[in-house]
N, C-alpha and C. Protein backbone atom coordinates (compact mmCIF):
# COMPACT_ATOMS: atom_id res chain seq x y z
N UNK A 1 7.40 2.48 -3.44
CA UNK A 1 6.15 3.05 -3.82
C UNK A 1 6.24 4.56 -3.69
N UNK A 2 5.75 5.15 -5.04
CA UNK A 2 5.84 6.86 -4.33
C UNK A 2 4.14 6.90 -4.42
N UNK A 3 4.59 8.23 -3.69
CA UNK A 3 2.81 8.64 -3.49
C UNK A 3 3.24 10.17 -3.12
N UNK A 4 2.01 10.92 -2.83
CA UNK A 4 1.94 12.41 -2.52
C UNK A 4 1.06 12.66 -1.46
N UNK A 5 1.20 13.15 -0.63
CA UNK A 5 0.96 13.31 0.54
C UNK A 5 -0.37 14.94 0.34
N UNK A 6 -0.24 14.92 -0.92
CA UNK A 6 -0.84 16.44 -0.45
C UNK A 6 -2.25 16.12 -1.79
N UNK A 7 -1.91 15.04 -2.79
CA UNK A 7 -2.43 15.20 -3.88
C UNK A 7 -4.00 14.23 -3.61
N UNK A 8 -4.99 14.67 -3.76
CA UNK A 8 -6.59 14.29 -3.33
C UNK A 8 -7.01 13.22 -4.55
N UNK A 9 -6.39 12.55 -5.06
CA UNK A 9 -6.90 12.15 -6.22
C UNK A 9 -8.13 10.98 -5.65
N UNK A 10 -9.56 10.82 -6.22
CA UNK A 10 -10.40 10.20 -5.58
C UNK A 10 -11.28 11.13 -4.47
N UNK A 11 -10.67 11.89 -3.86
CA UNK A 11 -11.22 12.75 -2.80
C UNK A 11 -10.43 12.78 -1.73
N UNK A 12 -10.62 13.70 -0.81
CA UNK A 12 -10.12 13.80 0.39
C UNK A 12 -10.28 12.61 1.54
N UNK A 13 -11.98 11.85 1.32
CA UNK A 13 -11.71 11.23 2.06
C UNK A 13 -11.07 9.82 1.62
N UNK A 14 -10.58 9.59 0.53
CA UNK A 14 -10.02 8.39 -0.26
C UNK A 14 -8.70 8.68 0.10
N UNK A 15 -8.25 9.93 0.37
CA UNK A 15 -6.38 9.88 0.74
C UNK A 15 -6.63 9.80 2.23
N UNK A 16 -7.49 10.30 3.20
CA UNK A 16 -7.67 9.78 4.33
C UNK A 16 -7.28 8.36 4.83
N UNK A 17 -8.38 7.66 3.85
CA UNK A 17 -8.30 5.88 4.39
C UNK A 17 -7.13 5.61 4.31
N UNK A 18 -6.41 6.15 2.94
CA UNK A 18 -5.41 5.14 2.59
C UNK A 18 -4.04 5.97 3.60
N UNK A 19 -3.94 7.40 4.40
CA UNK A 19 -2.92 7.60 5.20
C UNK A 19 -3.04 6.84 6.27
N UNK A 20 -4.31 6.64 7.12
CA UNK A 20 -4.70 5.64 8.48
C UNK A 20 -4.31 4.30 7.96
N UNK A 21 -4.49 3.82 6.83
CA UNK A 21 -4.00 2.42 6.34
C UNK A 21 -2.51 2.27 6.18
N UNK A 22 -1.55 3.23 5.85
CA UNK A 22 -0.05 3.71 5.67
C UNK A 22 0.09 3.51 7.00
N UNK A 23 -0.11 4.28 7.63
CA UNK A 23 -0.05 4.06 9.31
C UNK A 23 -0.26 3.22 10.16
N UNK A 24 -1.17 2.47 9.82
CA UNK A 24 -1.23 0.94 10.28
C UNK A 24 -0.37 0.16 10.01
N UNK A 25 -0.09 0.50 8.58
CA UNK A 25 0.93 -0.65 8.13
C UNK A 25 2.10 -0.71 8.87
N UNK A 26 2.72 1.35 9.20
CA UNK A 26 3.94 1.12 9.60
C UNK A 26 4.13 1.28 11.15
N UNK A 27 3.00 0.85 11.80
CA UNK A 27 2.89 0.54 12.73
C UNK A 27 3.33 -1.45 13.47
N UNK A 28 2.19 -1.85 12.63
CA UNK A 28 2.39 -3.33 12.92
C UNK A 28 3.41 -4.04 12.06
N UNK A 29 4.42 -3.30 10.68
CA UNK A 29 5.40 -4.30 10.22
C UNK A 29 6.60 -3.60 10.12
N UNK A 30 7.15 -4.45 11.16
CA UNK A 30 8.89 -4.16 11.22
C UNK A 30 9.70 -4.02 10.57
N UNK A 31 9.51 -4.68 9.30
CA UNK A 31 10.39 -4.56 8.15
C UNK A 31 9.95 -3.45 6.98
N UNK A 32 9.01 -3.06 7.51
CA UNK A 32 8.54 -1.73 6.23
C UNK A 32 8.82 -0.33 7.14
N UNK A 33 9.54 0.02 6.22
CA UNK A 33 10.62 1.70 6.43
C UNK A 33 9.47 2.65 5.00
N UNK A 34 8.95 3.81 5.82
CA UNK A 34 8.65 4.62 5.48
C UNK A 34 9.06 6.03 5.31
N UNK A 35 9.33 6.90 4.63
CA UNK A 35 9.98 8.21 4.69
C UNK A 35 9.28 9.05 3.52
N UNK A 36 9.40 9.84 4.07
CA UNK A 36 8.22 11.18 3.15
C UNK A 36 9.60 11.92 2.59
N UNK A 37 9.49 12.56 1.49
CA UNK A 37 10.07 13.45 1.00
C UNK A 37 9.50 14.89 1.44
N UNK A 38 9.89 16.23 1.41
CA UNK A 38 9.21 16.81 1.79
C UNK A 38 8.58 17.69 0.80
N UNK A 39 7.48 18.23 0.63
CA UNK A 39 7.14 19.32 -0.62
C UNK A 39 7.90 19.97 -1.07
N UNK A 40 8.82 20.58 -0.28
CA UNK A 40 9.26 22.05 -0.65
C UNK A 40 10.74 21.55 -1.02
N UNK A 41 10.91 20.37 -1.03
CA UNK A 41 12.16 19.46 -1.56
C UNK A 41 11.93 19.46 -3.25
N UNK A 42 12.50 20.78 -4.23
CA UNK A 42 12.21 20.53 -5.48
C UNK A 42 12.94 20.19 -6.17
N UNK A 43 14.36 19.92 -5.86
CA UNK A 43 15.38 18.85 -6.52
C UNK A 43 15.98 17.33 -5.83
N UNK A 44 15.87 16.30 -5.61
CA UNK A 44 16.14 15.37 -5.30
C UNK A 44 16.49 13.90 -5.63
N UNK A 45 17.23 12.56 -5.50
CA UNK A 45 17.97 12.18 -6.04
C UNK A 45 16.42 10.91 -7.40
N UNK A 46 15.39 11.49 -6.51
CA UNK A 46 13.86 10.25 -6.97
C UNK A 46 13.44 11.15 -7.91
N UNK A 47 13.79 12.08 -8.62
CA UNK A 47 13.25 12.49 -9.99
C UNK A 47 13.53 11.90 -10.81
N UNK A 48 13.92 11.26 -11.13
CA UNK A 48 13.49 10.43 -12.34
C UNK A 48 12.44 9.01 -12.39
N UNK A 49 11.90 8.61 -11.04
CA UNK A 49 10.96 8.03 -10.97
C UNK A 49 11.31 7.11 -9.71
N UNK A 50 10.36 6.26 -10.32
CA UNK A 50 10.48 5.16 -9.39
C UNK A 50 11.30 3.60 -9.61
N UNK A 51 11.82 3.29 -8.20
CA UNK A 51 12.93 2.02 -8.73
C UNK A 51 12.56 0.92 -7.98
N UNK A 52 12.74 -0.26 -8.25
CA UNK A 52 12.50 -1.44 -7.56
C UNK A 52 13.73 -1.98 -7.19
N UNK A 53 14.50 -1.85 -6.17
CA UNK A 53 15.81 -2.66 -5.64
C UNK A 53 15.35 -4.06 -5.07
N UNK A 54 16.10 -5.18 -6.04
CA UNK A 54 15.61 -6.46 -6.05
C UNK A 54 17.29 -7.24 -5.41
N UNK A 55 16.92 -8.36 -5.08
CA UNK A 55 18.01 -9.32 -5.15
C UNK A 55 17.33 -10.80 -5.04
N UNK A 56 18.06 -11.25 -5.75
CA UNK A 56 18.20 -13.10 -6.41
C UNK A 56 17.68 -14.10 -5.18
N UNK A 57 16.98 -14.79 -4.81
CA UNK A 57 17.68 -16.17 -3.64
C UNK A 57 19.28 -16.56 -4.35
N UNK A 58 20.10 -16.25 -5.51
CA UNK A 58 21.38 -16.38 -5.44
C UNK A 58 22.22 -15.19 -4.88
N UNK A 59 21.80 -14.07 -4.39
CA UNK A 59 22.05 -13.03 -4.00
C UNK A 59 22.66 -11.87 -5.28
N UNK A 60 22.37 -11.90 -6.07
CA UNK A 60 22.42 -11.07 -7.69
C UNK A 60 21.55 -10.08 -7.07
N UNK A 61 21.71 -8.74 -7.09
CA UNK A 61 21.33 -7.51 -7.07
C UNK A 61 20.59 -7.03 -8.60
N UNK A 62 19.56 -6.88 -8.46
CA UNK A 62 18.95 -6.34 -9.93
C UNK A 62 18.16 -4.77 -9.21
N UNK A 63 17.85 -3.88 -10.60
CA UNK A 63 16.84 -2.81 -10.45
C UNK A 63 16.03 -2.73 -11.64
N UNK A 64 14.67 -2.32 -11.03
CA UNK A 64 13.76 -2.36 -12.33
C UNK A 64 13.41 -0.65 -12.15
N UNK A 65 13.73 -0.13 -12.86
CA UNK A 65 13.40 1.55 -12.89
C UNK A 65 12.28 1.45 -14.01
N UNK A 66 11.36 1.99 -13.45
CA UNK A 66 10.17 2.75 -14.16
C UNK A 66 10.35 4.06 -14.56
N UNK A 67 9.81 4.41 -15.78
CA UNK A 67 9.62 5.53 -16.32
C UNK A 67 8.05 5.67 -17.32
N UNK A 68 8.14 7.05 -17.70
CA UNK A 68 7.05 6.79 -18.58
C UNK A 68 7.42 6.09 -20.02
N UNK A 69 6.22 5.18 -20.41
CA UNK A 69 6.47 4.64 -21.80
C UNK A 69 7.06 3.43 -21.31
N UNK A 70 7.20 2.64 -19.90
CA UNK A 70 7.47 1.22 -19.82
C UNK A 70 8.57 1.67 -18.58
N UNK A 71 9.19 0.49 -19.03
CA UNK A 71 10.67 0.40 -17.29
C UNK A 71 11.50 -0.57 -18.21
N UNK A 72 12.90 -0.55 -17.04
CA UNK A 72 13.53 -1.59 -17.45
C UNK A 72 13.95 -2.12 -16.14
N UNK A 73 14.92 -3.37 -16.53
CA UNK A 73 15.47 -4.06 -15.75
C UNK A 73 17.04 -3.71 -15.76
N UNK A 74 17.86 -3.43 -14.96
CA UNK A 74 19.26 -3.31 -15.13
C UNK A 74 19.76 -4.48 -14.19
N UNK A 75 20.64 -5.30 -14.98
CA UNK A 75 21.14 -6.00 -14.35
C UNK A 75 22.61 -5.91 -14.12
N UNK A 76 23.18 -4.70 -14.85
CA UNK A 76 24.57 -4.63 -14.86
C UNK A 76 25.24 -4.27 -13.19
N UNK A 77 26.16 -4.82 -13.22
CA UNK A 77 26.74 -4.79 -11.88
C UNK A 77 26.83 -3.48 -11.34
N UNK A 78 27.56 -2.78 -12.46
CA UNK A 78 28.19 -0.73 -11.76
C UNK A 78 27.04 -0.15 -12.00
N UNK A 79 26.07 -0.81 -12.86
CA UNK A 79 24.68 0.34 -13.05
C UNK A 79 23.94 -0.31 -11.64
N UNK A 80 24.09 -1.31 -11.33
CA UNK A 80 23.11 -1.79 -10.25
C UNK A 80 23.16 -0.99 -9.31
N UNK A 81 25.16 -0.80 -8.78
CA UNK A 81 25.50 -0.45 -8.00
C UNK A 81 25.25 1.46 -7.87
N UNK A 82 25.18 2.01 -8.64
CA UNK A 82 25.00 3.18 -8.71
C UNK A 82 23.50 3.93 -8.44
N UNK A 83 22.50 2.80 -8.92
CA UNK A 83 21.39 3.09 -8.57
C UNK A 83 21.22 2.79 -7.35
N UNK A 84 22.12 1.57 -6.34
CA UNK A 84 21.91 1.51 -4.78
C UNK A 84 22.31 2.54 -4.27
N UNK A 85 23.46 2.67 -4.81
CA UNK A 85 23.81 4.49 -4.16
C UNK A 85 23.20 5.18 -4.17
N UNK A 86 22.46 6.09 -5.76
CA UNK A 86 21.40 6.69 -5.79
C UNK A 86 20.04 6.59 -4.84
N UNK A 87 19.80 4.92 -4.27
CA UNK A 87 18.71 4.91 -3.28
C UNK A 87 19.33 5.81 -2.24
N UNK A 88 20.44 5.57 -1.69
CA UNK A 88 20.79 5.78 -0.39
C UNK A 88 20.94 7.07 -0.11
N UNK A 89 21.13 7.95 -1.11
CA UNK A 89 21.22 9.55 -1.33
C UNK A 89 19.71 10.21 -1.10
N UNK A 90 19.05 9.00 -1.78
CA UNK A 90 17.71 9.61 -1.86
C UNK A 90 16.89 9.25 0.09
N UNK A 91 17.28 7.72 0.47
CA UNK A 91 16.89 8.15 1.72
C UNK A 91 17.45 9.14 2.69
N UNK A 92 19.13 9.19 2.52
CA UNK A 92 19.60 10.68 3.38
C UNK A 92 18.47 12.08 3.00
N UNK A 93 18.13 12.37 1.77
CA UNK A 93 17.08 13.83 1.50
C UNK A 93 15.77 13.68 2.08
N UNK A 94 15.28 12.28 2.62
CA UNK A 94 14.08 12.10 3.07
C UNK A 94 14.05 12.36 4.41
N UNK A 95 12.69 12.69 4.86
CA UNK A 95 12.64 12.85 6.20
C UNK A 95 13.13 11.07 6.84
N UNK A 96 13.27 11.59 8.00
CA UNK A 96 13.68 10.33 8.91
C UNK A 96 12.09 9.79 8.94
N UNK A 97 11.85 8.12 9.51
CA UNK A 97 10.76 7.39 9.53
C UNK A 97 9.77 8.42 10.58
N UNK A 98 10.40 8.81 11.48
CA UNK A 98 9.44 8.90 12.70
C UNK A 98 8.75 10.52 12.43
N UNK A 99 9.40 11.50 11.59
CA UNK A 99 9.01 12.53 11.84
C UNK A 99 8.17 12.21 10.22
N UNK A 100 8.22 11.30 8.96
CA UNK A 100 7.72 10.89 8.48
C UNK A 100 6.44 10.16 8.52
N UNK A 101 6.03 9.88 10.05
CA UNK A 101 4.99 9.30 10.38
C UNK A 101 4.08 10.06 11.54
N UNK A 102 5.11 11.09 11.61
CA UNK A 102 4.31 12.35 12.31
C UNK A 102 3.45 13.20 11.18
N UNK A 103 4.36 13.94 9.87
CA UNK A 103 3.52 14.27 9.26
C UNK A 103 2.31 13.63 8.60
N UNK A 104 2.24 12.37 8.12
CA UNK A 104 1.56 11.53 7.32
C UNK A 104 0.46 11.20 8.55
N UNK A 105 0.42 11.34 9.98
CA UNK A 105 -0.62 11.41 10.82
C UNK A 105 -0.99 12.45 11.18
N UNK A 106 -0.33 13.91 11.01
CA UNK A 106 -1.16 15.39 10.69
C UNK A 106 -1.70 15.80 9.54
N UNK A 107 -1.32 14.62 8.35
CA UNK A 107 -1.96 15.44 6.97
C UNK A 107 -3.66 14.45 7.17
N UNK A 108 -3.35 13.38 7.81
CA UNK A 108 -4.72 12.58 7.68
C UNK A 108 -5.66 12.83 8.92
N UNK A 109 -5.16 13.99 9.88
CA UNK A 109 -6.13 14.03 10.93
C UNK A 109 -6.37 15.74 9.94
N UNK A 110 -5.49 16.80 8.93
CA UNK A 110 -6.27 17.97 8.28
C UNK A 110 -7.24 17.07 7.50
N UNK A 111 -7.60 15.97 7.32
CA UNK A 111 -8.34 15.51 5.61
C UNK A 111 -10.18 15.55 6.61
């Protein structure tokens, strides 16, 4: 999921709820990893959008990349594999979880 940490859409207090609700979430579930990119980060590996890293109950690795004008599905093996890489580049440029959940609880105690 991307989102923006700085952008009010709805109002200030509508990005409020939903940072205390982010925070809840990654509070009570273990398996959800959160990481902020940072603003002033203006080249990074998530410009071109957003991706869905999937795998099979047969264990088949798929990605569904969104763009504007629709998404696709890649199911090719070296494209799969390149876009896992590409994730993993993109979580090294992200903040780590914890200082990620420091800012995202100072931007919702400025709102």
């Amino acid at each position: 999921m991307a989102s923006n940490l700085e952008r009010t859409l709805g109002g200030a207090e509508v990005l409020k709820e939903q940072l205390l609700h982010l925070l809840e979430c990654m509070r009570r579930m273990n398996h959800l990893t959160v990481q902020v990119m940072p603003s002033d980060q203006h080249t990074h590996a998530g410009l071109n959008g957003p991706m869905q890293l999937m795998c099979t109950a047969e264990g088949r690795n798929l990605v569904f990349a969104e763009s504007q004008g629709g998404g696709r599905l890649i199911s090719r093996p070296e494209q799969v594999g390149d876009m896992f890489d590409l994730f993993g580049i993109l979580r090294a440029q992200a903040l780590n979880p914890w200082k990620s959940a420091e800012i995202t609880e100072t931007k919702a105690r400025q709102l």
